[in-house]
PDB file of N, CA and C in Angstrom:
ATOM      1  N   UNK A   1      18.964  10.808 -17.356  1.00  0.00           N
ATOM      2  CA  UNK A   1      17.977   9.934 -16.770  1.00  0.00           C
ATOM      3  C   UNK A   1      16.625  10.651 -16.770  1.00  0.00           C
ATOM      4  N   UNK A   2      15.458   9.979 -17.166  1.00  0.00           N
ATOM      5  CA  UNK A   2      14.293  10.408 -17.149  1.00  0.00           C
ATOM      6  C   UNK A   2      13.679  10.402 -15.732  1.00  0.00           C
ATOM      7  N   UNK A   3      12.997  11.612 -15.261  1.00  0.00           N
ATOM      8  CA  UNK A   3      12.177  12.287 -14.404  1.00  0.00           C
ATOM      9  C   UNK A   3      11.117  12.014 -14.556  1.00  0.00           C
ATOM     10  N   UNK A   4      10.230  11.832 -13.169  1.00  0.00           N
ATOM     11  CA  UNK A   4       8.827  11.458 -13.625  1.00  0.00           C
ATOM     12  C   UNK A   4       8.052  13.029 -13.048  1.00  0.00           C
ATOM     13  N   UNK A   5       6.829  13.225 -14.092  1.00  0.00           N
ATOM     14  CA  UNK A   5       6.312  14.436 -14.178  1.00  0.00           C
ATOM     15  C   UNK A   5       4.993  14.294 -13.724  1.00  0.00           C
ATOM     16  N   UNK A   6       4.344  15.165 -13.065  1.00  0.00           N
ATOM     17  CA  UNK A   6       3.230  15.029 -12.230  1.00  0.00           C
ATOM     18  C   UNK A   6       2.152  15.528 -13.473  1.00  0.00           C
ATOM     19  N   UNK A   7       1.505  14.732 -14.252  1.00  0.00           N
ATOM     20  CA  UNK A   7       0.268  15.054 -15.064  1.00  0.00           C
ATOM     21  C   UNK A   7      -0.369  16.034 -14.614  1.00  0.00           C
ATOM     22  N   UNK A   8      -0.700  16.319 -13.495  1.00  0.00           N
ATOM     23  CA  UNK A   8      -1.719  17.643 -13.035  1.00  0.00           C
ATOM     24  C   UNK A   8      -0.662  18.978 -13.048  1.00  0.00           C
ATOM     25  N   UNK A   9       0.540  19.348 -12.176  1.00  0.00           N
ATOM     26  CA  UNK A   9       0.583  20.547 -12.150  1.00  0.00           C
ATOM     27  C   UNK A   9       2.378  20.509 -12.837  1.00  0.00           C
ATOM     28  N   UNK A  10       2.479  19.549 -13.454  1.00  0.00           N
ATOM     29  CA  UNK A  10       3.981  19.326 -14.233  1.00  0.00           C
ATOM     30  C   UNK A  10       5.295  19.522 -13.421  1.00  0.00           C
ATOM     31  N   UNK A  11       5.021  19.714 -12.553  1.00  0.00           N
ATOM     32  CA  UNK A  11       6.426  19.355 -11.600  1.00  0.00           C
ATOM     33  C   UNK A  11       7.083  18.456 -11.734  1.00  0.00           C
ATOM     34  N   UNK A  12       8.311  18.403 -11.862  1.00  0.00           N
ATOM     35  CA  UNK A  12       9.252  17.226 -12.060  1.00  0.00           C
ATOM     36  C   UNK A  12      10.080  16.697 -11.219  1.00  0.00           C
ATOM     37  N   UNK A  13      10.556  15.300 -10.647  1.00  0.00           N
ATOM     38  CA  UNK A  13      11.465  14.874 -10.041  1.00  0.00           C
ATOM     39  C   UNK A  13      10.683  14.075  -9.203  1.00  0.00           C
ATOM     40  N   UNK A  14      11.750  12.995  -8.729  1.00  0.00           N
ATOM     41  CA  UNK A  14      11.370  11.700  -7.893  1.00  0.00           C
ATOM     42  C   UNK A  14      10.901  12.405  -6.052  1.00  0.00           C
ATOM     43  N   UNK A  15      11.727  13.942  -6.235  1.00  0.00           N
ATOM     44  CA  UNK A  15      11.608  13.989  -4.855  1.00  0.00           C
ATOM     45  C   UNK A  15      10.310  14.515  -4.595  1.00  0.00           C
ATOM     46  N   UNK A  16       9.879  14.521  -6.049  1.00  0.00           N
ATOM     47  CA  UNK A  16       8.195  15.066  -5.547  1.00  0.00           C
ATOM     48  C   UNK A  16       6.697  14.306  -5.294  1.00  0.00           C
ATOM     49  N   UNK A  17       7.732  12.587  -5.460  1.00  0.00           N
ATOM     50  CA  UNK A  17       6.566  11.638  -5.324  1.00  0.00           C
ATOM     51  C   UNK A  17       6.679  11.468  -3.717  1.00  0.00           C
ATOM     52  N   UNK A  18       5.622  11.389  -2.916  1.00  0.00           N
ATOM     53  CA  UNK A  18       5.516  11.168  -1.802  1.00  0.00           C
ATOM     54  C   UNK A  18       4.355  10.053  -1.635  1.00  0.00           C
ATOM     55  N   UNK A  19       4.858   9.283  -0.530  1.00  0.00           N
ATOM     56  CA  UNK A  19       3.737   7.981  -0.243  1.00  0.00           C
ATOM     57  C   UNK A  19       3.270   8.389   1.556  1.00  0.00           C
ATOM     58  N   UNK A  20       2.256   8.022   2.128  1.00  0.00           N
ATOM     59  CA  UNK A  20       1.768   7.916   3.061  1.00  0.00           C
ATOM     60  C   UNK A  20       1.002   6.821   3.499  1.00  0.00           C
ATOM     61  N   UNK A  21       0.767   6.455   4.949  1.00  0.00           N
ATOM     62  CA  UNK A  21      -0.322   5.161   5.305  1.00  0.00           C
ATOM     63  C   UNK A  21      -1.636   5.410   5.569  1.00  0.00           C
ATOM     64  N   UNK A  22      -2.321   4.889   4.947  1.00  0.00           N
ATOM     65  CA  UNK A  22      -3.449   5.212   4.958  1.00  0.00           C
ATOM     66  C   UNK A  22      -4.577   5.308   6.920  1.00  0.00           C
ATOM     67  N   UNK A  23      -5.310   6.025   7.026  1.00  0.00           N
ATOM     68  CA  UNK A  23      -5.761   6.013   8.162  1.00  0.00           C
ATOM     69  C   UNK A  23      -5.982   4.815   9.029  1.00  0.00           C
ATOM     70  N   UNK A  24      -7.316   3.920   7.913  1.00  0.00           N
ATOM     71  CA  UNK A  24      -7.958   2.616   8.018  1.00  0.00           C
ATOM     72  C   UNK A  24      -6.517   2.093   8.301  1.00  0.00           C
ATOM     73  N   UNK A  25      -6.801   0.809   9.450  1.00  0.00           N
ATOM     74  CA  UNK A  25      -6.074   0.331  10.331  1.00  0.00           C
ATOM     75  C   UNK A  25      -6.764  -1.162  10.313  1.00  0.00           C
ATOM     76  N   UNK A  26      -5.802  -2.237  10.711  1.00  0.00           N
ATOM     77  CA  UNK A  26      -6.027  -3.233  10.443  1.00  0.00           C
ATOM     78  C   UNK A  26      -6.682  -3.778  12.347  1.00  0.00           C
ATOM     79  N   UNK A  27      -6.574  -5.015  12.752  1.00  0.00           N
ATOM     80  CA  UNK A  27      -6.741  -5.565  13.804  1.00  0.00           C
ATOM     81  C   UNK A  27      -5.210  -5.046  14.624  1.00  0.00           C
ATOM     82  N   UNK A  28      -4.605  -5.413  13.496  1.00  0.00           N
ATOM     83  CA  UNK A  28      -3.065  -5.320  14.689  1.00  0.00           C
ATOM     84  C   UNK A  28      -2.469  -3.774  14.370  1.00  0.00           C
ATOM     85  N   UNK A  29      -3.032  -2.733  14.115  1.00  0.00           N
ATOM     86  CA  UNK A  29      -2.771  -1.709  13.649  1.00  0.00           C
ATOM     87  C   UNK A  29      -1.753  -1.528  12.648  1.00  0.00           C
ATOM     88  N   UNK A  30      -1.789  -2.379  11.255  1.00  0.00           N
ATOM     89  CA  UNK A  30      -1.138  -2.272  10.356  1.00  0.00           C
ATOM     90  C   UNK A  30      -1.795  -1.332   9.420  1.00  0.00           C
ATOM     91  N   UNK A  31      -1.320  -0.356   8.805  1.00  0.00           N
ATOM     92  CA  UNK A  31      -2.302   0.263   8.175  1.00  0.00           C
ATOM     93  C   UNK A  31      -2.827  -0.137   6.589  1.00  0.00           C
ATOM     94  N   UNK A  32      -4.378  -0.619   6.085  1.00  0.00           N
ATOM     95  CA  UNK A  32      -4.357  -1.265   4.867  1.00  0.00           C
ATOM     96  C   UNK A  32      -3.770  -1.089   3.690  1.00  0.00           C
ATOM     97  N   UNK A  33      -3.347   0.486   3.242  1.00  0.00           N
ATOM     98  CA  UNK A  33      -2.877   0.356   2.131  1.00  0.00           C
ATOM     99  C   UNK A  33      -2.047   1.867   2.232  1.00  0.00           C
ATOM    100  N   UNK A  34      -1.345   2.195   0.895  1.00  0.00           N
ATOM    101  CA  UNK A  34      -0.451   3.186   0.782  1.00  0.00           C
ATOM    102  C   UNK A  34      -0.567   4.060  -0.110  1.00  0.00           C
ATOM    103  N   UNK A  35      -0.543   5.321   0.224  1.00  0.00           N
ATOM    104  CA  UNK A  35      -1.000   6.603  -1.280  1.00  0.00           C
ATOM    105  C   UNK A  35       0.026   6.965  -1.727  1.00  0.00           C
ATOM    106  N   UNK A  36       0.343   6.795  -2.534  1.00  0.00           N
ATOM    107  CA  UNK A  36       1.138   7.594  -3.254  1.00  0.00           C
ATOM    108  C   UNK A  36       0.949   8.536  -4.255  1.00  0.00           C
ATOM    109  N   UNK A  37       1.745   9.843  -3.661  1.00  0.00           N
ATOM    110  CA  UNK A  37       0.664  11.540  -4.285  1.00  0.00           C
ATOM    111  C   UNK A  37       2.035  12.339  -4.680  1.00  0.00           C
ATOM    112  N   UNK A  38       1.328  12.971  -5.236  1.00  0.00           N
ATOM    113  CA  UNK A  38       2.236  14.618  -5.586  1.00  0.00           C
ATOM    114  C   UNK A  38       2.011  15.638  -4.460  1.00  0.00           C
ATOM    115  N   UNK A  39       3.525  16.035  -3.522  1.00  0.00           N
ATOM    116  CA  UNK A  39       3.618  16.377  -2.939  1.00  0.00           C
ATOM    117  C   UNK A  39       3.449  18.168  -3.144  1.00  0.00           C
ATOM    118  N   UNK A  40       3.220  18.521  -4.686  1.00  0.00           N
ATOM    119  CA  UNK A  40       3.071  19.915  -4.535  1.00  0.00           C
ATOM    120  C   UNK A  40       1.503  20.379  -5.037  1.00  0.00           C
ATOM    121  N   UNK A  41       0.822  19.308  -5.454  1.00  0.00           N
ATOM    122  CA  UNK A  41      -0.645  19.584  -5.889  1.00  0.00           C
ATOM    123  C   UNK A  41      -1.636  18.111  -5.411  1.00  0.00           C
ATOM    124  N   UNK A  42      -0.973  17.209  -4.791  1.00  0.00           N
ATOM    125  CA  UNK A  42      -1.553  16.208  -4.337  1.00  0.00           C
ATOM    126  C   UNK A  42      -2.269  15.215  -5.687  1.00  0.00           C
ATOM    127  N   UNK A  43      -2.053  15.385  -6.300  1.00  0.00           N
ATOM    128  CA  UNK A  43      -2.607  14.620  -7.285  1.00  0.00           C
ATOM    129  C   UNK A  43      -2.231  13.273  -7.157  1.00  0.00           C
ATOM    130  N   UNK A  44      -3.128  11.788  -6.851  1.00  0.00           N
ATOM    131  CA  UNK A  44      -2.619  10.577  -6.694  1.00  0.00           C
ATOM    132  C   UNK A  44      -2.268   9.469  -7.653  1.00  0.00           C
ATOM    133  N   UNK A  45      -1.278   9.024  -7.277  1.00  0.00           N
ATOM    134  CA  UNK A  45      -0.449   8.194  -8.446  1.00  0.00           C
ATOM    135  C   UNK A  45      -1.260   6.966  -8.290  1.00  0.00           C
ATOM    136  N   UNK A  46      -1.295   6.493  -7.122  1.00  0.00           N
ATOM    137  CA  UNK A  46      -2.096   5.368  -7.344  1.00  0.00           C
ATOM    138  C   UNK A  46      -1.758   4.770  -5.700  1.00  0.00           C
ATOM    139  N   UNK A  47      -2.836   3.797  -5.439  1.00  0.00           N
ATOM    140  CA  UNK A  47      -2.687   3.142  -4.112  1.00  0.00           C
ATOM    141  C   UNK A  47      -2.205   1.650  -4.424  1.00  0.00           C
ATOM    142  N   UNK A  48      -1.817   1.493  -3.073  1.00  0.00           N
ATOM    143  CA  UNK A  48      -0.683   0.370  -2.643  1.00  0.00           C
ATOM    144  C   UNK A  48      -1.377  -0.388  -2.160  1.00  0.00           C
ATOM    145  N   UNK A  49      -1.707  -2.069  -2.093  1.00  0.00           N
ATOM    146  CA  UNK A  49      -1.691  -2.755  -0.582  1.00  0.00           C
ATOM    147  C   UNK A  49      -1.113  -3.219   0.007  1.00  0.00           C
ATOM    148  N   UNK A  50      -1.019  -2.796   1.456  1.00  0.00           N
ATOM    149  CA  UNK A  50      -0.223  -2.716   2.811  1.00  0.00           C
ATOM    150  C   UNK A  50      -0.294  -3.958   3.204  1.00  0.00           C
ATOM    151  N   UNK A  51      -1.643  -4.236   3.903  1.00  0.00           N
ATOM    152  CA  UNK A  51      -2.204  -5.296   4.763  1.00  0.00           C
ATOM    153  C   UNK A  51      -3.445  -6.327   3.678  1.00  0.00           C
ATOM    154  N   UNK A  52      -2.879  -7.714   3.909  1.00  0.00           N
ATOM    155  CA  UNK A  52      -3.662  -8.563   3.118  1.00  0.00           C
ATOM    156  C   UNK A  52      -4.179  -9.882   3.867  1.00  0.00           C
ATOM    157  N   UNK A  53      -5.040  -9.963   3.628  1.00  0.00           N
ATOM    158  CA  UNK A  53      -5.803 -11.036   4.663  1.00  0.00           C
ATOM    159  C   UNK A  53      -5.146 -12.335   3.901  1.00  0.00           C
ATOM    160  N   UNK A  54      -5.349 -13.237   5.014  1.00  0.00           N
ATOM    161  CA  UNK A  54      -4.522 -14.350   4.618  1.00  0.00           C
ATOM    162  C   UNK A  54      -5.387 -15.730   5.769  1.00  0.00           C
ATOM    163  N   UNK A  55      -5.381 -17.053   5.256  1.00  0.00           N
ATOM    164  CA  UNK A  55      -6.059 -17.197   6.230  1.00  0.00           C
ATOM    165  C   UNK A  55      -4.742 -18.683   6.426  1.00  0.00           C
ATOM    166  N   UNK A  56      -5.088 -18.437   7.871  1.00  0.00           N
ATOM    167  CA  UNK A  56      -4.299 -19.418   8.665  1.00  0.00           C
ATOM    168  C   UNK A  56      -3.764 -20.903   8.219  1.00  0.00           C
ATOM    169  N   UNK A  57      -2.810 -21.424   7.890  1.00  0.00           N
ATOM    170  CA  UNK A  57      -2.526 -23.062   7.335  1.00  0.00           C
ATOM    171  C   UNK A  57      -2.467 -23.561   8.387  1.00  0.00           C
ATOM    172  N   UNK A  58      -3.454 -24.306   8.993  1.00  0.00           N
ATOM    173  CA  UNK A  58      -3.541 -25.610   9.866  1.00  0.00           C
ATOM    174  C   UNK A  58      -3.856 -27.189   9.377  1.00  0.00           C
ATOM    175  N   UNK A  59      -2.653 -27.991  10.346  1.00  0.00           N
ATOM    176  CA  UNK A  59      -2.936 -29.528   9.475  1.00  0.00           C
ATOM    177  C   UNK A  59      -4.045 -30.120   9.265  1.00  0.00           C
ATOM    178  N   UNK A  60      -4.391 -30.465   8.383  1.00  0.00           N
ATOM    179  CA  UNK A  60      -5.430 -31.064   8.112  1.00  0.00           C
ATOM    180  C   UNK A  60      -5.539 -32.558   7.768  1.00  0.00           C
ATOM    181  N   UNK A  61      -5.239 -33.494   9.107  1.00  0.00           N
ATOM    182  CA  UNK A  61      -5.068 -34.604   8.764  1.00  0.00           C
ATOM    183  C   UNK A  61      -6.075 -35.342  10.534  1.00  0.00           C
ATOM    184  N   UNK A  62      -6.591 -36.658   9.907  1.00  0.00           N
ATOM    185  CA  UNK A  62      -6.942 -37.277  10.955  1.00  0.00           C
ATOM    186  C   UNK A  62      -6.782 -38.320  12.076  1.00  0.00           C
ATOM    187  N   UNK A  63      -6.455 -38.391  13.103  1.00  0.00           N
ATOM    188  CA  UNK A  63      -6.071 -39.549  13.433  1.00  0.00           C
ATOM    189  C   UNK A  63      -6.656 -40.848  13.740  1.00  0.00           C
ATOM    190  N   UNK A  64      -6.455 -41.897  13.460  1.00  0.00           N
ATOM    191  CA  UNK A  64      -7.514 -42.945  14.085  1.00  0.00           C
ATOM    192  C   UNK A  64      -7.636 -43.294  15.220  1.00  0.00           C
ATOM    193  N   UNK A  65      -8.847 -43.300  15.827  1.00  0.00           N
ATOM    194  CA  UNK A  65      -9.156 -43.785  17.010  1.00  0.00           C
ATOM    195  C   UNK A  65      -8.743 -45.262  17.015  1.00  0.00           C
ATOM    196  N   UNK A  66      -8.033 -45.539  18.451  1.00  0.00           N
ATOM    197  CA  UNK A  66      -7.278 -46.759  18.780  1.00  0.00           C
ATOM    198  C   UNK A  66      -8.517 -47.418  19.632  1.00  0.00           C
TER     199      UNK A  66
END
């Protein structure tokens, strides 16, 4: 099975990918997004998003005045 290798300092293996939450914090303290790094030279694989704005579905219908 293929190993993934850290481009910067060539370390190999899954156990060396590490993810964390980012500081930035949402309203409800969700944190916005996720790093994912090399745990022996930090080099980053790439970021995640955590928290995504979304906006509320309310009905949108009218009633007639009687």
């Amino acid at each position: 099975m293929a190993e993934p290798t850290c481009p910067n300092c060539a370390v190999s293996g899954v156990e060396h990918l590490v993810s964390k939450d980012s500081v930035e914090r949402s309203r409800t303290k969700d944190p916005w997004f996720i790093v994912v790094y090399c745990d022996s030279c930090g080099y980053v694989y790439g970021v995640v998003a955590k928290h995504t704005f979304t906006q509320p579905t309310t009905p949108r219908f009218v009633l007639p005045k009687v």
